[in-house]
PDB file of N, CA and C in Angstrom:
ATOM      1  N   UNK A   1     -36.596 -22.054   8.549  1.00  0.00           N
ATOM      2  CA  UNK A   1     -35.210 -22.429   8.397  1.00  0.00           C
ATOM      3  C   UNK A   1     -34.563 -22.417   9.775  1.00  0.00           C
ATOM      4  N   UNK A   2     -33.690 -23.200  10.021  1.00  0.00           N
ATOM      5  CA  UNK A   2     -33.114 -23.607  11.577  1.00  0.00           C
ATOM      6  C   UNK A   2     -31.575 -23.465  11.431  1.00  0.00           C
ATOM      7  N   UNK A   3     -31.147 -22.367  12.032  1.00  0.00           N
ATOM      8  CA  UNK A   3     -29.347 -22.579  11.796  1.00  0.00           C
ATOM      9  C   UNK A   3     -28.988 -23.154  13.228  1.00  0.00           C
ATOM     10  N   UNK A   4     -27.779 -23.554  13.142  1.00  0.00           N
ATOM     11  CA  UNK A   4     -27.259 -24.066  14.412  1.00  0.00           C
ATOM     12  C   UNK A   4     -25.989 -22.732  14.399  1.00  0.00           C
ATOM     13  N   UNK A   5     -26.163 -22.157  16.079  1.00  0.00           N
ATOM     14  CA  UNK A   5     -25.670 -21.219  16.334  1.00  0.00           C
ATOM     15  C   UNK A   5     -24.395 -21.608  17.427  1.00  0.00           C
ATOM     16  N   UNK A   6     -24.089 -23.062  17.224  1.00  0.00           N
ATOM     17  CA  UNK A   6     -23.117 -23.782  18.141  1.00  0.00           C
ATOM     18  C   UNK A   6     -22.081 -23.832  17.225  1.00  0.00           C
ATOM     19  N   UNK A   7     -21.611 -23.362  16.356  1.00  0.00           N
ATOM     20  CA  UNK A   7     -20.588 -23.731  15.107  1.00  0.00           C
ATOM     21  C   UNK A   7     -19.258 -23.615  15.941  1.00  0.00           C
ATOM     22  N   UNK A   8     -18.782 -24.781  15.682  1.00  0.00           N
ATOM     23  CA  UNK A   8     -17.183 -24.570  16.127  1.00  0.00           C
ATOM     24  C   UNK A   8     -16.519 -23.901  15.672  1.00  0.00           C
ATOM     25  N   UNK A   9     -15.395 -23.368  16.447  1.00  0.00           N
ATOM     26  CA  UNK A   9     -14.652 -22.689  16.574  1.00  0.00           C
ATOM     27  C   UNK A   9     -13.679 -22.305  15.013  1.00  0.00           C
ATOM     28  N   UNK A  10     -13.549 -23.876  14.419  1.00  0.00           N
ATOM     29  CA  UNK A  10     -12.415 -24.201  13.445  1.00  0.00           C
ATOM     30  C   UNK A  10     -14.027 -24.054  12.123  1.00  0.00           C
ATOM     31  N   UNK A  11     -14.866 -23.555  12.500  1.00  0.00           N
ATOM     32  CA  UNK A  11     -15.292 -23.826  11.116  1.00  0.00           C
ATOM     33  C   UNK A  11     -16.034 -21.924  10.727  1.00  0.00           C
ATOM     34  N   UNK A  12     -15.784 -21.441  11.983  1.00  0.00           N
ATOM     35  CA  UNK A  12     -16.210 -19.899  12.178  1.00  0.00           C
ATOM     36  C   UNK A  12     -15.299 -18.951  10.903  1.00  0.00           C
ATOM     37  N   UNK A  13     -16.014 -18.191  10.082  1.00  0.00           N
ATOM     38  CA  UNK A  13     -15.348 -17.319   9.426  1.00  0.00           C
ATOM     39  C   UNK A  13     -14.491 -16.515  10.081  1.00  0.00           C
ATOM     40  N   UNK A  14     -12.464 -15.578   9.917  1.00  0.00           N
ATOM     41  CA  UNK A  14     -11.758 -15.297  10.691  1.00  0.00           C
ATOM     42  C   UNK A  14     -12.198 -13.801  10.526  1.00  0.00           C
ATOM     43  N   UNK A  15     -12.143 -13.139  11.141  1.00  0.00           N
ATOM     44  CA  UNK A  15     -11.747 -11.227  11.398  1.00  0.00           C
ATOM     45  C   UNK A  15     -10.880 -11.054  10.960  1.00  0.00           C
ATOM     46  N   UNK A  16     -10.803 -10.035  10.405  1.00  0.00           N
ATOM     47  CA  UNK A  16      -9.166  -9.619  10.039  1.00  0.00           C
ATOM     48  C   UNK A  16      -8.244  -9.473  11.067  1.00  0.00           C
ATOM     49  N   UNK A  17      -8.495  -9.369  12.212  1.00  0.00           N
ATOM     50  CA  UNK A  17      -7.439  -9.673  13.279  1.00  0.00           C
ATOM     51  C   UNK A  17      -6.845 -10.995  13.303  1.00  0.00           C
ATOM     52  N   UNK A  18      -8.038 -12.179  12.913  1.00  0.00           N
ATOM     53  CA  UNK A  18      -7.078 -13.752  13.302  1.00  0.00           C
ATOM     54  C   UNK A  18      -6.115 -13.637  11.721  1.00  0.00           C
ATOM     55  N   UNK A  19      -7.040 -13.099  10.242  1.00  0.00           N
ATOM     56  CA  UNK A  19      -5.800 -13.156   9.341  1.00  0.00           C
ATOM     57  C   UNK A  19      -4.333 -12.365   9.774  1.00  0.00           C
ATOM     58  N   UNK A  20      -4.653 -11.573  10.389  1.00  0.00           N
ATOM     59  CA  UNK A  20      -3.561 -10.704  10.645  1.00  0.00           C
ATOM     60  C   UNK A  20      -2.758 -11.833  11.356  1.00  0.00           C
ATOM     61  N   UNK A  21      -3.028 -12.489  12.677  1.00  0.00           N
ATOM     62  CA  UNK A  21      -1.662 -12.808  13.545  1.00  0.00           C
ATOM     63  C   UNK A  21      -1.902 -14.039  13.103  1.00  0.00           C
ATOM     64  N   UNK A  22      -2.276 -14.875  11.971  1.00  0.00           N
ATOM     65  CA  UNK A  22      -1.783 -15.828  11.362  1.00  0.00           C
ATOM     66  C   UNK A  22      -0.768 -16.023  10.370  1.00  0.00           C
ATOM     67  N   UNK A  23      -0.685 -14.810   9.510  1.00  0.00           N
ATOM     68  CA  UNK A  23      -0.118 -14.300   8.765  1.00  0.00           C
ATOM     69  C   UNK A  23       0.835 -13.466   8.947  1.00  0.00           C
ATOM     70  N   UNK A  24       1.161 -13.124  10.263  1.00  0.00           N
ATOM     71  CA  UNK A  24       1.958 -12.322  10.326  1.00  0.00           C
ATOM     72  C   UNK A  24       2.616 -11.239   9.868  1.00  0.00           C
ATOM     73  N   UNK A  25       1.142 -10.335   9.462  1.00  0.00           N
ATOM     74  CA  UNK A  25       1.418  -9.150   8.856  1.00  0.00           C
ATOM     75  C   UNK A  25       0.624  -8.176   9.801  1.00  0.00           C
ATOM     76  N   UNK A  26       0.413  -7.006   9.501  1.00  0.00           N
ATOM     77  CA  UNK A  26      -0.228  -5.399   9.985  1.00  0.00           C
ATOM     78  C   UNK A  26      -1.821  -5.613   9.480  1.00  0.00           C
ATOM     79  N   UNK A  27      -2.455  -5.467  10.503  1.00  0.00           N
ATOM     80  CA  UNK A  27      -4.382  -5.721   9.566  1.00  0.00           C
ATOM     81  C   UNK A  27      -4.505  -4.609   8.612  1.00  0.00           C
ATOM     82  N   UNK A  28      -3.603  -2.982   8.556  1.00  0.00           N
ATOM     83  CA  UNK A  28      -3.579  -2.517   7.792  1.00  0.00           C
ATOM     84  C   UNK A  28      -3.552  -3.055   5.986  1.00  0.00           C
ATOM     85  N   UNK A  29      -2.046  -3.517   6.335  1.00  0.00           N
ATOM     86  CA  UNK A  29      -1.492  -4.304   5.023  1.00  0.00           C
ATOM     87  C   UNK A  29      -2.816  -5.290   4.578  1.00  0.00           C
ATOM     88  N   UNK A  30      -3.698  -5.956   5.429  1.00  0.00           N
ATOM     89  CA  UNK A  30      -4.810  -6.732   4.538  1.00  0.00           C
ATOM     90  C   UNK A  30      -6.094  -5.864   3.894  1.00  0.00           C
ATOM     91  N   UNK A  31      -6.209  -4.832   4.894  1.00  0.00           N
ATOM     92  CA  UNK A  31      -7.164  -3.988   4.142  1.00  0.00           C
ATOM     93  C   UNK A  31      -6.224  -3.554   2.981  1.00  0.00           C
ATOM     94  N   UNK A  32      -4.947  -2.825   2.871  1.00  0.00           N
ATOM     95  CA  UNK A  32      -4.821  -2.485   1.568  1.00  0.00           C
ATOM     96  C   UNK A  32      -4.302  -3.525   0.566  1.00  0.00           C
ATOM     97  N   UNK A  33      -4.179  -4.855   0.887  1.00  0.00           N
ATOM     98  CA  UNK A  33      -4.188  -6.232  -0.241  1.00  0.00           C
ATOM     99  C   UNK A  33      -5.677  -6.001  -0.894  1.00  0.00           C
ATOM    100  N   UNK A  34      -7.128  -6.126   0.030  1.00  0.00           N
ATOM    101  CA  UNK A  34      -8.056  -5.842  -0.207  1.00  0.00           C
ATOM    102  C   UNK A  34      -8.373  -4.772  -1.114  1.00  0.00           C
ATOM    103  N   UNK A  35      -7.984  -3.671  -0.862  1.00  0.00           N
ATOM    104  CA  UNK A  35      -8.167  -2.840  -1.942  1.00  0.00           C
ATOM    105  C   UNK A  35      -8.062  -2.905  -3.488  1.00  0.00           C
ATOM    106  N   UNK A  36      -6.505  -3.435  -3.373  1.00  0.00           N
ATOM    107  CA  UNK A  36      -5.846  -3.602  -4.611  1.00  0.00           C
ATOM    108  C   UNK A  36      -6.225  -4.953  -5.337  1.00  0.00           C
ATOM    109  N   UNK A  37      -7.021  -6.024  -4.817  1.00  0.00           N
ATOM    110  CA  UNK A  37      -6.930  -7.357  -5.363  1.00  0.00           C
ATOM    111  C   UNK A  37      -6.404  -8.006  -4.887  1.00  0.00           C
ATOM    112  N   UNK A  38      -5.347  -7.840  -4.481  1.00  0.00           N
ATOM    113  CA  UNK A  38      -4.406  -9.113  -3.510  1.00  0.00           C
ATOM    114  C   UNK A  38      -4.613  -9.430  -2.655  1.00  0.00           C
ATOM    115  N   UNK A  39      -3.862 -10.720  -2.092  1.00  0.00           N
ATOM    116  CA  UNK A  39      -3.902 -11.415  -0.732  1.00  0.00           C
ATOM    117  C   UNK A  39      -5.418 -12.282  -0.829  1.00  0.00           C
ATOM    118  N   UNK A  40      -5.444 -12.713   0.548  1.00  0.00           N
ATOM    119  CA  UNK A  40      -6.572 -14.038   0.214  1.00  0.00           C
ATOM    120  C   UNK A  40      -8.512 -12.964  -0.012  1.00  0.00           C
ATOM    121  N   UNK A  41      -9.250 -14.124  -0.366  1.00  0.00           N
ATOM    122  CA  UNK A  41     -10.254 -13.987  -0.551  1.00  0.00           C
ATOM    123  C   UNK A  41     -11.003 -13.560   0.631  1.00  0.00           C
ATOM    124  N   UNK A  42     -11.827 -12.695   0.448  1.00  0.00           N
ATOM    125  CA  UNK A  42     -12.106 -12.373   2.062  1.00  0.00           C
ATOM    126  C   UNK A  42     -13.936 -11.749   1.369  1.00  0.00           C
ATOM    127  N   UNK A  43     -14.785 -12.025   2.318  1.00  0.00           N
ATOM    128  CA  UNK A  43     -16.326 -11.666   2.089  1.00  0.00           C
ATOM    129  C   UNK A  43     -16.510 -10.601   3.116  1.00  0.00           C
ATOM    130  N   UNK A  44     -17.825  -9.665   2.100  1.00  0.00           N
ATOM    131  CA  UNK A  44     -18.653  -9.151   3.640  1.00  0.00           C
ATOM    132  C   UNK A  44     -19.639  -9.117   3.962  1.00  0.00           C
ATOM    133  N   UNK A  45     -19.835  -9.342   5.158  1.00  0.00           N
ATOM    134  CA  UNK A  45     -20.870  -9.515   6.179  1.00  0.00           C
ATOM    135  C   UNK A  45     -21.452  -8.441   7.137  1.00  0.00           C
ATOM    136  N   UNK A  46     -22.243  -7.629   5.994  1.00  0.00           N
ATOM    137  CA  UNK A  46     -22.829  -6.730   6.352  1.00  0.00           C
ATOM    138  C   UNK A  46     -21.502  -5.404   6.455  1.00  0.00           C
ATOM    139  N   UNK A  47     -21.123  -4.890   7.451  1.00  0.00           N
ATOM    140  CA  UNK A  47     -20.020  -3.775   7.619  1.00  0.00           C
ATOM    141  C   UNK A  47     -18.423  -4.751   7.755  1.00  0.00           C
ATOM    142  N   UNK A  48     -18.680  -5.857   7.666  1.00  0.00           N
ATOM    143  CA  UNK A  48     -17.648  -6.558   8.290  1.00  0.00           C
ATOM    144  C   UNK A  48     -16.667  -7.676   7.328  1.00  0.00           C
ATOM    145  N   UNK A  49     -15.703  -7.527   7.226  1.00  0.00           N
ATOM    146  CA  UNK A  49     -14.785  -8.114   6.500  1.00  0.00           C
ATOM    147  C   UNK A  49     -14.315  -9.654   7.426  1.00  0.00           C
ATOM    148  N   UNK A  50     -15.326 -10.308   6.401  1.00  0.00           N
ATOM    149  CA  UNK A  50     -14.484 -11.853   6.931  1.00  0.00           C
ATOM    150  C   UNK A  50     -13.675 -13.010   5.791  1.00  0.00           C
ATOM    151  N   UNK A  51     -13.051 -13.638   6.421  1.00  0.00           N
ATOM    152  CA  UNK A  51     -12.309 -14.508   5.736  1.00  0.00           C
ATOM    153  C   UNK A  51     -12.800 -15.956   6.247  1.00  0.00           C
ATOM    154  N   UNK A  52     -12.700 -16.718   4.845  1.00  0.00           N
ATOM    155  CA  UNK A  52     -12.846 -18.134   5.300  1.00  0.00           C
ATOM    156  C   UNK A  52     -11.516 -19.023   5.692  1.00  0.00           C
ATOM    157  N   UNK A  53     -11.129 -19.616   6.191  1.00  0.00           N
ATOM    158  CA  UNK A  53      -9.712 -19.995   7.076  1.00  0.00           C
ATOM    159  C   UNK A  53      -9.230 -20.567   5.634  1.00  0.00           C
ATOM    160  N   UNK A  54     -10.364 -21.607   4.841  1.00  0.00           N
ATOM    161  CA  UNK A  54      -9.742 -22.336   4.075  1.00  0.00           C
ATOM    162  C   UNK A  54      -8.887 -21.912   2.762  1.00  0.00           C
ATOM    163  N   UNK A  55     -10.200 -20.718   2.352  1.00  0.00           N
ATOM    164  CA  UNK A  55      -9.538 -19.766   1.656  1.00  0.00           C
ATOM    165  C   UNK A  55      -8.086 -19.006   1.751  1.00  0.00           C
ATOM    166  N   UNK A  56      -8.014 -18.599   3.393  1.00  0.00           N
ATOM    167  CA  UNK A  56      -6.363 -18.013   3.630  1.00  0.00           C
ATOM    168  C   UNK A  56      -5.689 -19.113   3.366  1.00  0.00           C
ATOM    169  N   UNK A  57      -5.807 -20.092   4.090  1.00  0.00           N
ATOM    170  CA  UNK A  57      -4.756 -21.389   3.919  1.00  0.00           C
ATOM    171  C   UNK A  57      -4.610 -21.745   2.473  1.00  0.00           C
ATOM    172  N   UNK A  58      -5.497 -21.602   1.182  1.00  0.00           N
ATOM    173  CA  UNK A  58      -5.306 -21.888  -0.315  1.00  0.00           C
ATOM    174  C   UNK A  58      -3.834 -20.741  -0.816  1.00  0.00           C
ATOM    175  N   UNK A  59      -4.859 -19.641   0.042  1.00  0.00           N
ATOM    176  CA  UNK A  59      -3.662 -18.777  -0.852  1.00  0.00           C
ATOM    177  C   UNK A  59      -2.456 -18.640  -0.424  1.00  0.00           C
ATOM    178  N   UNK A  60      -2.022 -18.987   0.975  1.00  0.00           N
ATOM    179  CA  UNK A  60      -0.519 -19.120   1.411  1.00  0.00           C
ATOM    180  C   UNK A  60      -0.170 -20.229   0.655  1.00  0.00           C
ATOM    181  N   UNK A  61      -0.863 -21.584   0.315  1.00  0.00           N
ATOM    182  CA  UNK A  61      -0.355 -22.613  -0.535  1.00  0.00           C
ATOM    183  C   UNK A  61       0.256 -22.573  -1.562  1.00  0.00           C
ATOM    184  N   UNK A  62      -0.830 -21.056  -2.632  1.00  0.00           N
ATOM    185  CA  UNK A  62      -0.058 -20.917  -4.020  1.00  0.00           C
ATOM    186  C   UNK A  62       0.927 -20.101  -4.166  1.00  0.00           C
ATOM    187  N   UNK A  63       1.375 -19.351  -2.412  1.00  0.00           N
ATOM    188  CA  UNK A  63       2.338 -18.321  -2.544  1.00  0.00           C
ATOM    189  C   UNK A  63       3.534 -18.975  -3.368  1.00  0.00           C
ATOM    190  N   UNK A  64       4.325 -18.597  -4.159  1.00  0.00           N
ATOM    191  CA  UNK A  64       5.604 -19.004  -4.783  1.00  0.00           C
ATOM    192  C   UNK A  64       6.690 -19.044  -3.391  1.00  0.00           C
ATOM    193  N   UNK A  65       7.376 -19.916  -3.404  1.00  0.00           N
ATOM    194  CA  UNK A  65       8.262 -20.407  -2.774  1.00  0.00           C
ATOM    195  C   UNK A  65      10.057 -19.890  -2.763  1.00  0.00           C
ATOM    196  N   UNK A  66       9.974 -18.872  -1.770  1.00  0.00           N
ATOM    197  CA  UNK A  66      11.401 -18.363  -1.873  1.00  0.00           C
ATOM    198  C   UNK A  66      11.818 -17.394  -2.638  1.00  0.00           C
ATOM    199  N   UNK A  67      10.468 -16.804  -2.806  1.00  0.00           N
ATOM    200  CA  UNK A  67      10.634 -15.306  -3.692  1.00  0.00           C
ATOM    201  C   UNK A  67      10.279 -14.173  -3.156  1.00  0.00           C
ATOM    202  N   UNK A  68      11.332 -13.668  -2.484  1.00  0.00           N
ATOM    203  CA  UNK A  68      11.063 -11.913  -2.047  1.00  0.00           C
ATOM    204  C   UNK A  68      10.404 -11.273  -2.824  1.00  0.00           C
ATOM    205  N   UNK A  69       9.652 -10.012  -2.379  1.00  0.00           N
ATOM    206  CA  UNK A  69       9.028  -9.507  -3.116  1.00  0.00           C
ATOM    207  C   UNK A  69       9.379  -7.609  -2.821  1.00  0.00           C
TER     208      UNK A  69
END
């Protein structure tokens, strides 16, 4: 099996650091979304919590619109 280890940039799974300053929240606050169920879909990779971009970008989509929480 042959992977290509050149993967761009835009197609790389994020760290919880890029969800963090995309989202503009505390990486805390995503580990404890994580805990509880909430917030976007996120995999792991071995010790490591990653997110797929497309996945974050779905779930800011279905956020409801103009509702404090």
């Amino acid at each position: 099996m042959t992977t290509d280890m050149a993967t761009p940039i835009t197609d790389r799974l994020w760290t919880v650091q890029d969800v963090s300053a995309f989202l503009g929240v505390p990486v805390g606050t995503l580990y404890a979304w994580r805990s509880t169920g909430k917030g976007p879909d996120a995999r792991r990779i071995g010790k490591y919590v990653r997110y797929r971009p497309d996945d974050v970008r779905a779930w800011v989509a279905a956020l409801p619109v103009g509702v404090a929480s």
